[in-house]
C-alpha atoms as a PDB file:
ATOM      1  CA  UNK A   1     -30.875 -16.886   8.562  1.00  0.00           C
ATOM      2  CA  UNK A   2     -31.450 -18.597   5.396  1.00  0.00           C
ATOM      3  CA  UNK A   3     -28.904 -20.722   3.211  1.00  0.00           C
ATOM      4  CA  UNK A   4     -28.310 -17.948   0.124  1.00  0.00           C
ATOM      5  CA  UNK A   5     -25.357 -15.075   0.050  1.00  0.00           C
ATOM      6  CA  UNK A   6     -26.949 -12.565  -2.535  1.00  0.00           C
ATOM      7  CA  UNK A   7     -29.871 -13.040  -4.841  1.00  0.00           C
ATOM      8  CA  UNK A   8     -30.240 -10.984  -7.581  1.00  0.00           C
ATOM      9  CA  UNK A   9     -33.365 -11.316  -9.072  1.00  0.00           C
ATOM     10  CA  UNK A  10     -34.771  -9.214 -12.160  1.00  0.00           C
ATOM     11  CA  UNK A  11     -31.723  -7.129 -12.336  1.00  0.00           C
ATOM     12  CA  UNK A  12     -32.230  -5.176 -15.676  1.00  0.00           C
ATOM     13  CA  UNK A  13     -29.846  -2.090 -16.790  1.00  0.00           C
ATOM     14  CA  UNK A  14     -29.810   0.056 -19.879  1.00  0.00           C
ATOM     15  CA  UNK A  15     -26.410   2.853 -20.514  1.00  0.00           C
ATOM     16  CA  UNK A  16     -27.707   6.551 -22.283  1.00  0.00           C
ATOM     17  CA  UNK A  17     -31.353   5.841 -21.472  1.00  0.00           C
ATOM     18  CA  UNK A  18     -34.238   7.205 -23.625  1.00  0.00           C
ATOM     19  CA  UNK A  19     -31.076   8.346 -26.344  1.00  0.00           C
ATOM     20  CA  UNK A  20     -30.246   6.991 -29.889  1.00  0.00           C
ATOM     21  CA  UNK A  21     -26.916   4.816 -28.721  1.00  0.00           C
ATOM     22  CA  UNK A  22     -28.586   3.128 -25.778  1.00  0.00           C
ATOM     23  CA  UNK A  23     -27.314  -0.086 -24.685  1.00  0.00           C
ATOM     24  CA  UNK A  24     -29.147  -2.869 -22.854  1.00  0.00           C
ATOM     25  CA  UNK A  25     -26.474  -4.423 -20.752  1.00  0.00           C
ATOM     26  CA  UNK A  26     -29.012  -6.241 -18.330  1.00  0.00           C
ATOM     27  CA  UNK A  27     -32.059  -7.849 -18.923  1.00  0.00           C
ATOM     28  CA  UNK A  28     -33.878  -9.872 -16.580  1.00  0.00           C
ATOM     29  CA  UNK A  29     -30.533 -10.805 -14.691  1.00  0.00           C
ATOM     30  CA  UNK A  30     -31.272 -13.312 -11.772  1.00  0.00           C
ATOM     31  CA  UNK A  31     -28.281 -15.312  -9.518  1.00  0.00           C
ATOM     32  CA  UNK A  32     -28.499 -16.781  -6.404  1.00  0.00           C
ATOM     33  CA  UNK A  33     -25.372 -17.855  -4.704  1.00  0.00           C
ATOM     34  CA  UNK A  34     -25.253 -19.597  -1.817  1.00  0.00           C
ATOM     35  CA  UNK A  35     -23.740 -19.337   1.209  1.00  0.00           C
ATOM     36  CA  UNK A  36     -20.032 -21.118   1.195  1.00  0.00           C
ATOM     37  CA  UNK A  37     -20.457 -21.472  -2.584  1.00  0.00           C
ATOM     38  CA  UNK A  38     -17.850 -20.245  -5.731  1.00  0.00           C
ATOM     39  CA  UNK A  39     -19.405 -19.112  -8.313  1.00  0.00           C
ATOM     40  CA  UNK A  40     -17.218 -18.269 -11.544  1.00  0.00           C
ATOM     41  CA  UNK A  41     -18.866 -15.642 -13.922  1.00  0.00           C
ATOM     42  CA  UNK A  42     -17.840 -16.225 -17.461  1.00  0.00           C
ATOM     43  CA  UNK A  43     -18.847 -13.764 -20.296  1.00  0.00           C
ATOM     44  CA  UNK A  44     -16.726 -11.702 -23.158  1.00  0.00           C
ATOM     45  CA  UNK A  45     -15.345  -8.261 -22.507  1.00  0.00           C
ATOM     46  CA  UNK A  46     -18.245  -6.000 -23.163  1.00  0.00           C
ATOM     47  CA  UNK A  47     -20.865  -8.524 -22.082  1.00  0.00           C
ATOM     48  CA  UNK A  48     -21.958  -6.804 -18.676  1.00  0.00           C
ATOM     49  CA  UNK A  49     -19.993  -8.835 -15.887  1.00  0.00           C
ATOM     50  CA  UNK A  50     -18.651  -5.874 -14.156  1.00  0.00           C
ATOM     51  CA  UNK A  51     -21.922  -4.001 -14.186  1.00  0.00           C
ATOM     52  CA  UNK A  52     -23.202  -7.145 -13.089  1.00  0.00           C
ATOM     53  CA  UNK A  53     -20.839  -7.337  -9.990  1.00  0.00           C
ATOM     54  CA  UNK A  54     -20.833  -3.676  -9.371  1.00  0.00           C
ATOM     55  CA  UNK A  55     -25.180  -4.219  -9.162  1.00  0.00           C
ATOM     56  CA  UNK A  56     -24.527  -7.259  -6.922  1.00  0.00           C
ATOM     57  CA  UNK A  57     -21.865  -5.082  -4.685  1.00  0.00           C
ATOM     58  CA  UNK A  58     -23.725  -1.778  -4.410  1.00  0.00           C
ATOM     59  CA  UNK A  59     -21.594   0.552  -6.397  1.00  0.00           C
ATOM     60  CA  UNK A  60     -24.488   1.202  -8.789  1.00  0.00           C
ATOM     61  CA  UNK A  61     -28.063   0.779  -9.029  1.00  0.00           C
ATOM     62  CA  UNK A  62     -30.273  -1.549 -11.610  1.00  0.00           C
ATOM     63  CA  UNK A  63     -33.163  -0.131 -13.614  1.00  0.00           C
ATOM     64  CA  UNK A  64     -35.288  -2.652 -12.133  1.00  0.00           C
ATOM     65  CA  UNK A  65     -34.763  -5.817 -10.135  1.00  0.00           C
ATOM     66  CA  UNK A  66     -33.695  -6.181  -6.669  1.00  0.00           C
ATOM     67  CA  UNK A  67     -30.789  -7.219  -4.540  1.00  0.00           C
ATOM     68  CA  UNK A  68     -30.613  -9.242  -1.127  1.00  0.00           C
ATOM     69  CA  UNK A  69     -26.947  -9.527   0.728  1.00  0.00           C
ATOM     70  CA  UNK A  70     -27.267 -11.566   3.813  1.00  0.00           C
ATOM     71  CA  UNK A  71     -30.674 -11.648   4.038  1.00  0.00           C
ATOM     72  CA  UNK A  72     -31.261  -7.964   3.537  1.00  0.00           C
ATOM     73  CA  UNK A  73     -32.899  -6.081   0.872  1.00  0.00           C
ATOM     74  CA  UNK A  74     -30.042  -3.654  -0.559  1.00  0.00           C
ATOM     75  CA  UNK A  75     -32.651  -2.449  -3.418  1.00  0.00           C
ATOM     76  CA  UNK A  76     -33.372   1.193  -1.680  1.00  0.00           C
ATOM     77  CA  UNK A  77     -31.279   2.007   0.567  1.00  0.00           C
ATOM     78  CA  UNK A  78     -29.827   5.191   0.874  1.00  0.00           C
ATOM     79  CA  UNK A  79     -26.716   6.016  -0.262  1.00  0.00           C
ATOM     80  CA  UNK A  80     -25.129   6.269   3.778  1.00  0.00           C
ATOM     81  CA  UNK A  81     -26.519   2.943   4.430  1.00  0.00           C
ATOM     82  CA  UNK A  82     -25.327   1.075   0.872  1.00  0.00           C
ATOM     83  CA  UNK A  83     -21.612   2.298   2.027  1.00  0.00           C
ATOM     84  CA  UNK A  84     -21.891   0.425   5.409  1.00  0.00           C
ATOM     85  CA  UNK A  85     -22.970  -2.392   3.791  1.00  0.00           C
ATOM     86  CA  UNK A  86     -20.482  -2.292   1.856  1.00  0.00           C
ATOM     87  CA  UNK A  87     -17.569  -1.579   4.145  1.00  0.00           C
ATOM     88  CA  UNK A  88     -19.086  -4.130   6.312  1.00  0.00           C
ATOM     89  CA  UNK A  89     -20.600  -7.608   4.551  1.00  0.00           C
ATOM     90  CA  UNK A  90     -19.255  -6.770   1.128  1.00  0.00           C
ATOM     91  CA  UNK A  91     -15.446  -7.322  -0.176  1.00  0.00           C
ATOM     92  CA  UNK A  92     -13.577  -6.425  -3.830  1.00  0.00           C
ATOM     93  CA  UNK A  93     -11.251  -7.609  -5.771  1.00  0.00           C
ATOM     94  CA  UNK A  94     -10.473  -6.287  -8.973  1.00  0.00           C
ATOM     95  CA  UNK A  95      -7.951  -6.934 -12.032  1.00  0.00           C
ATOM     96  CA  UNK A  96      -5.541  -4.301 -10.616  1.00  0.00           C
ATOM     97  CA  UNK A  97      -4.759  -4.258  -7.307  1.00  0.00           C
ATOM     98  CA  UNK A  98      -5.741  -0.734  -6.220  1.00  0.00           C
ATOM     99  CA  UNK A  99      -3.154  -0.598  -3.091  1.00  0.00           C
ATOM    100  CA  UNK A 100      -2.603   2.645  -2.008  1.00  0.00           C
ATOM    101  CA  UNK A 101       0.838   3.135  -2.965  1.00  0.00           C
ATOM    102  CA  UNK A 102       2.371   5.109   0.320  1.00  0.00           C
ATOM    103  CA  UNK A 103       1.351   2.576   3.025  1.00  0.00           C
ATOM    104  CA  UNK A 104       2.831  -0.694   3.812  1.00  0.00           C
ATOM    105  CA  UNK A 105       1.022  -4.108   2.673  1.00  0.00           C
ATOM    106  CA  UNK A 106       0.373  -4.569   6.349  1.00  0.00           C
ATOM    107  CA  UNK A 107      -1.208  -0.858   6.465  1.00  0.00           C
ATOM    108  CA  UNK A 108      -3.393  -1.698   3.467  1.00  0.00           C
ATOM    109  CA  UNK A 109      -4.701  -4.567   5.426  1.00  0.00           C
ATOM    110  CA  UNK A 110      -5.610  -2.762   8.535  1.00  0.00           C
ATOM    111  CA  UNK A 111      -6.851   0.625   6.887  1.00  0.00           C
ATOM    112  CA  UNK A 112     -10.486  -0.725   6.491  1.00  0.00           C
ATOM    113  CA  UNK A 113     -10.233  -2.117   9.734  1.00  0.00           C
ATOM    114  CA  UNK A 114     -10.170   1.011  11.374  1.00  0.00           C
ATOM    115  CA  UNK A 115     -12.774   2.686   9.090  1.00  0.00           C
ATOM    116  CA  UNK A 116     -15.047   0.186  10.240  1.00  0.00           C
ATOM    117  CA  UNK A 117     -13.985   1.042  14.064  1.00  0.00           C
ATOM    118  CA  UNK A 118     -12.114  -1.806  14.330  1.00  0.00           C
ATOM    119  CA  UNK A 119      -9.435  -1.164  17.421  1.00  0.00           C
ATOM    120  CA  UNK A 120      -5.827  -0.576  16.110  1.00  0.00           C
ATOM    121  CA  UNK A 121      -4.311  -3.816  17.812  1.00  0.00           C
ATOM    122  CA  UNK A 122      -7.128  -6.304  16.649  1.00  0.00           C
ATOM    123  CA  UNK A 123      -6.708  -4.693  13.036  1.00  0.00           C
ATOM    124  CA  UNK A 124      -2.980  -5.571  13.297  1.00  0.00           C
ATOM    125  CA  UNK A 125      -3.831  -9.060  14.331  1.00  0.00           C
ATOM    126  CA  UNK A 126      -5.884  -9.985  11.654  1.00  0.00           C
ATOM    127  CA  UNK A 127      -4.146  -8.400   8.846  1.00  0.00           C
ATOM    128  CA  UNK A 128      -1.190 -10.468   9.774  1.00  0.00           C
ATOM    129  CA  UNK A 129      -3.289 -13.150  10.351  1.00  0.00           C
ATOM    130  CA  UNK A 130      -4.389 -12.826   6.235  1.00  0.00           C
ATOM    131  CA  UNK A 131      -0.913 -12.057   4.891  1.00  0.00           C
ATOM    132  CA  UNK A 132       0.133 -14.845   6.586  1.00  0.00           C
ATOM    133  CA  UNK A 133      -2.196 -16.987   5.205  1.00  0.00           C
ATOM    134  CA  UNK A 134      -1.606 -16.142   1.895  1.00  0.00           C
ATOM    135  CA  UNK A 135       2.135 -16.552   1.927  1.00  0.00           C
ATOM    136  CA  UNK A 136       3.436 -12.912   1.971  1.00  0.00           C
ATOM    137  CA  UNK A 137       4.079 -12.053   5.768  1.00  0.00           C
ATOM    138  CA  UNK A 138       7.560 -11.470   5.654  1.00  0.00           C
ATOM    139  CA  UNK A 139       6.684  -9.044   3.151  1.00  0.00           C
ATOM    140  CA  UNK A 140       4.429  -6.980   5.666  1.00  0.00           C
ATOM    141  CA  UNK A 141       6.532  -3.709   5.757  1.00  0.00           C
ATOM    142  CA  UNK A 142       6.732  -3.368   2.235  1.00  0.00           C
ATOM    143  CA  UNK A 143       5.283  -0.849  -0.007  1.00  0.00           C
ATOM    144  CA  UNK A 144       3.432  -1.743  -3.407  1.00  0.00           C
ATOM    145  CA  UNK A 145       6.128  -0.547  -5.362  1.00  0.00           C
ATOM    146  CA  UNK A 146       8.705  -2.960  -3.355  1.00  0.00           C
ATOM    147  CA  UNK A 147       6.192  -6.356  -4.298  1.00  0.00           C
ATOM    148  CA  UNK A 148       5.716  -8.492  -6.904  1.00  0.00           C
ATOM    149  CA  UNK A 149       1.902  -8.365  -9.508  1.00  0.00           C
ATOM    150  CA  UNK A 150       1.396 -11.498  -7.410  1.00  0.00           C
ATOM    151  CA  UNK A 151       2.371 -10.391  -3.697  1.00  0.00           C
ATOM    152  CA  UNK A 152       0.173  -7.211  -4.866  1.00  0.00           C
ATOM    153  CA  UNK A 153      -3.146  -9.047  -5.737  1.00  0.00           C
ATOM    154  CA  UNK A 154      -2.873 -11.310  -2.650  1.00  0.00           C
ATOM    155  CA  UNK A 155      -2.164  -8.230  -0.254  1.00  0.00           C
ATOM    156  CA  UNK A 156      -5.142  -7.458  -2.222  1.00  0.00           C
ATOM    157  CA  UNK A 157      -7.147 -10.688  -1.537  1.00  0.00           C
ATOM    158  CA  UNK A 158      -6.134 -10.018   2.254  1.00  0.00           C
ATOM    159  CA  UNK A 159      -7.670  -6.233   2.275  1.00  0.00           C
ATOM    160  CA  UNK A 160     -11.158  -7.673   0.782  1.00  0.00           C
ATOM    161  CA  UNK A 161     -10.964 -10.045   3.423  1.00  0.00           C
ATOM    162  CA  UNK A 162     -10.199  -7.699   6.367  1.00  0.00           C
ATOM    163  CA  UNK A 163     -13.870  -6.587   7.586  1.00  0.00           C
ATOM    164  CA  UNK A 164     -14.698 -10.772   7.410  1.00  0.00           C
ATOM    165  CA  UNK A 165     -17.455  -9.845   4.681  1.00  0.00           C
ATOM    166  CA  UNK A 166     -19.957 -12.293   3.688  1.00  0.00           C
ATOM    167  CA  UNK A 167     -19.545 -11.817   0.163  1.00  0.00           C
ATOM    168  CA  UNK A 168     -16.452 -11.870  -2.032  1.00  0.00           C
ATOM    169  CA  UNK A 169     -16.660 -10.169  -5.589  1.00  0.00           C
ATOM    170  CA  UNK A 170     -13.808 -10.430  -7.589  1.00  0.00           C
ATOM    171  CA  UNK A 171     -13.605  -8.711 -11.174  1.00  0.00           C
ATOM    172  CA  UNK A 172     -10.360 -10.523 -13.440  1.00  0.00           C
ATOM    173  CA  UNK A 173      -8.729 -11.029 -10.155  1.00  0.00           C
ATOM    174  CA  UNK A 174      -5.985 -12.632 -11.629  1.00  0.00           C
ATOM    175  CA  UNK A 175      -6.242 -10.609 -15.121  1.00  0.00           C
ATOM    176  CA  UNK A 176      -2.884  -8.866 -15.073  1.00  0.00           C
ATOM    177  CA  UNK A 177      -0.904 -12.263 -13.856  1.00  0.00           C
ATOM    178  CA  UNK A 178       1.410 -14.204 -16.178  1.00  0.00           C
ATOM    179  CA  UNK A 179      -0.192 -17.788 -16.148  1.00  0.00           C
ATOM    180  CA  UNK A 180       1.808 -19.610 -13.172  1.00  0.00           C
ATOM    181  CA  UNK A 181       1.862 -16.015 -11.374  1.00  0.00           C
ATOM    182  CA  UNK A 182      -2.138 -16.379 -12.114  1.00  0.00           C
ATOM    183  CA  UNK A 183      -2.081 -20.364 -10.499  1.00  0.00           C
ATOM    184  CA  UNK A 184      -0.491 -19.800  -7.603  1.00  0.00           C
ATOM    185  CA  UNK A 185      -2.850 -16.104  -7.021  1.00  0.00           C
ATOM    186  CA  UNK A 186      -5.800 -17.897  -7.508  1.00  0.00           C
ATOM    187  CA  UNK A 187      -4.895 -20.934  -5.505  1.00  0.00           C
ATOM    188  CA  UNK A 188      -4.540 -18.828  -2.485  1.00  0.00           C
ATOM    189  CA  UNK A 189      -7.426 -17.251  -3.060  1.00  0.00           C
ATOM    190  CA  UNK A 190      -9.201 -20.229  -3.007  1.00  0.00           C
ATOM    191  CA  UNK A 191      -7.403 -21.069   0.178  1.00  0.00           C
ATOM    192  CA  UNK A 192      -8.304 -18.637   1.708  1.00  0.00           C
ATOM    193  CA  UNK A 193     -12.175 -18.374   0.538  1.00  0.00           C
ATOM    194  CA  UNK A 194     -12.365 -22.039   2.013  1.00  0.00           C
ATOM    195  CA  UNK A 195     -10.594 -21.420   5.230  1.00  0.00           C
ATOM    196  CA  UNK A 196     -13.095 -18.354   5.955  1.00  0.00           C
ATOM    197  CA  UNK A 197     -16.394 -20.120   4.499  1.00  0.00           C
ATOM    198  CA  UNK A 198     -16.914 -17.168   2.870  1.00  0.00           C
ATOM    199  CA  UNK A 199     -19.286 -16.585  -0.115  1.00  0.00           C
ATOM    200  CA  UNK A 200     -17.811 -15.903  -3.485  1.00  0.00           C
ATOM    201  CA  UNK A 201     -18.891 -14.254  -7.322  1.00  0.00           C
ATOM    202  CA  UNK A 202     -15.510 -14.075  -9.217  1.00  0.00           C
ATOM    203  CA  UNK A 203     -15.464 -13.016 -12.639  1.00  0.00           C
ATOM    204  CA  UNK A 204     -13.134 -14.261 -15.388  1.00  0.00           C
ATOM    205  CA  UNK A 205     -12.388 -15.385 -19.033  1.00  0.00           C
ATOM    206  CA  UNK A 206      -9.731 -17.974 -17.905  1.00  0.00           C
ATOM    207  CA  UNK A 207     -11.923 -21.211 -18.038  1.00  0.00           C
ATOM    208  CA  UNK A 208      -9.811 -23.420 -16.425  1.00  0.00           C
ATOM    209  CA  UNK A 209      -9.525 -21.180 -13.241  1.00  0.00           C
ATOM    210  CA  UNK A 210     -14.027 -21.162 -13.494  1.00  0.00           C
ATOM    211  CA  UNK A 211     -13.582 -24.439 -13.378  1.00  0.00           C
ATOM    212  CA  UNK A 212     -12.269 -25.300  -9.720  1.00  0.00           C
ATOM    213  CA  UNK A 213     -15.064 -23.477  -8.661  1.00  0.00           C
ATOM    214  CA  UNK A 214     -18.241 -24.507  -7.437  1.00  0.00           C
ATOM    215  CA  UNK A 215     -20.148 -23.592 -10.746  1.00  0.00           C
ATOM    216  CA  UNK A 216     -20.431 -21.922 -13.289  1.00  0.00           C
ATOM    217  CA  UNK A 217     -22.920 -19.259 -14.984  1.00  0.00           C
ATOM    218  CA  UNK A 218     -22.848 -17.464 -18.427  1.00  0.00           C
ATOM    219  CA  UNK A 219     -23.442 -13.436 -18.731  1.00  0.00           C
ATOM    220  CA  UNK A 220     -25.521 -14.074 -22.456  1.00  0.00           C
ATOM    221  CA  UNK A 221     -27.224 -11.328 -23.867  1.00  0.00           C
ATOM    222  CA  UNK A 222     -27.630  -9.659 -20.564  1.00  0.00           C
ATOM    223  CA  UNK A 223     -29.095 -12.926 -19.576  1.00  0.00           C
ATOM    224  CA  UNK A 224     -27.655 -15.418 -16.142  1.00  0.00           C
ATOM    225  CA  UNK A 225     -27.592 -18.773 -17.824  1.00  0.00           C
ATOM    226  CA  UNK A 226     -26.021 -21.929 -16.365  1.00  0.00           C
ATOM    227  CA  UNK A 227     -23.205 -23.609 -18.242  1.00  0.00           C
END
């Protein structure tokens, strides 16, 4: 086992190929991020971070280029085997919190648990285990409709979490948060990410958030560039 979480090396992507409006999103996109590190992604809206994280993640494919996720070449793998991987070493985040609105927080947790054939009692164990870390056990039962944008998007945090993934991508995670709401999300995130050791890519514009991270890197004309 080596010391890196994903590399992404070459990663190049082009929108309406071979047609008049094409658009060049990637170019020659390489990251390496290590194992235990947090690593903000900073870029402006239209710049190619969420293709970039949705390459990295396995919801869609680069042009050219290749990606490695614990040690193992994701590049061509068939589309059965990229949706293990990505039940089982890979976890989301995104700007909304995408709970499905008839189940309980505590049922959002264990959900994925079971789809990855998790038994029903240790799914309930650990999904407690994460709300409780993040502050919002007694708020288990609940519904998303009966929580706050902030209880949401850490019920959230805990359902990435729940398969004990080695990577963490997060898209605007705290995006639709009032600033303090956005604080306190973030620092139990970070909580959280620490407790766990787990690997992290987290995009965002808010630069004081990228900057209690590990490090920084630039999306620049399709281009990975340190800060």
């Amino acid at each position: 086992m080596n010391d890196k979480a994903v590399v992404l090396s070459g990663i190049c992507k082009t929108y309406n190929k071979g047609k008049p409006n094409q658009v060049q999103v990637l170019r020659d996109a390489s990251l390496v991020v290590d194992r235990g590190e947090v690593v903000a992604l900073v870029a402006p809206s239209g710049a190619g971070k969420s293709t970039l994280l949705h390459i990295a993640g396995l919801l869609d494919t680069p042009d050219s280029g290749s990606v490695t996720v614990d040690d193992a070449d994701m590049t061509r793998l068939g589309d059965r085997a990229r949706t293990a991987a990505r039940r089982g070493q890979i976890g989301f985040v995104y700007q909304f919190h995408h709970l499905l609105p008839e189940f309980s927080a505590l049922e959002n947790v264990i959900l994925p648990q079971l789809a990855n054939a998790v038994s029903p009692r240790e799914a309930e164990e650990r999904a407690r285990d994460l709300l409780s870390r993040v502050g919002v056990a007694a708020r288990a039962d609940h519904r998303p409709a009966a929580l706050s944008g902030g209880e949401q998007q850490r019920v959230a945090f805990c359902r990435a979490l729940a398969n004990a993934p080695a990577l963490l991508l997060a898209d605007e995670p705290t995006g639709n948060l009032d600033p303090a709401t956005s604080d306190q999300v973030f620092a139990a995130l970070m909580a959280l990410v620490r407790e766990t050791g787990l690997s992290a890519l987290i995009a965002t514009h808010n630069l004081e958030l990228a900057r209690r991270m590990d490090r920084i890197v630039r999306l620049q004309d399709g281009e990975i560039r340190a800060a």
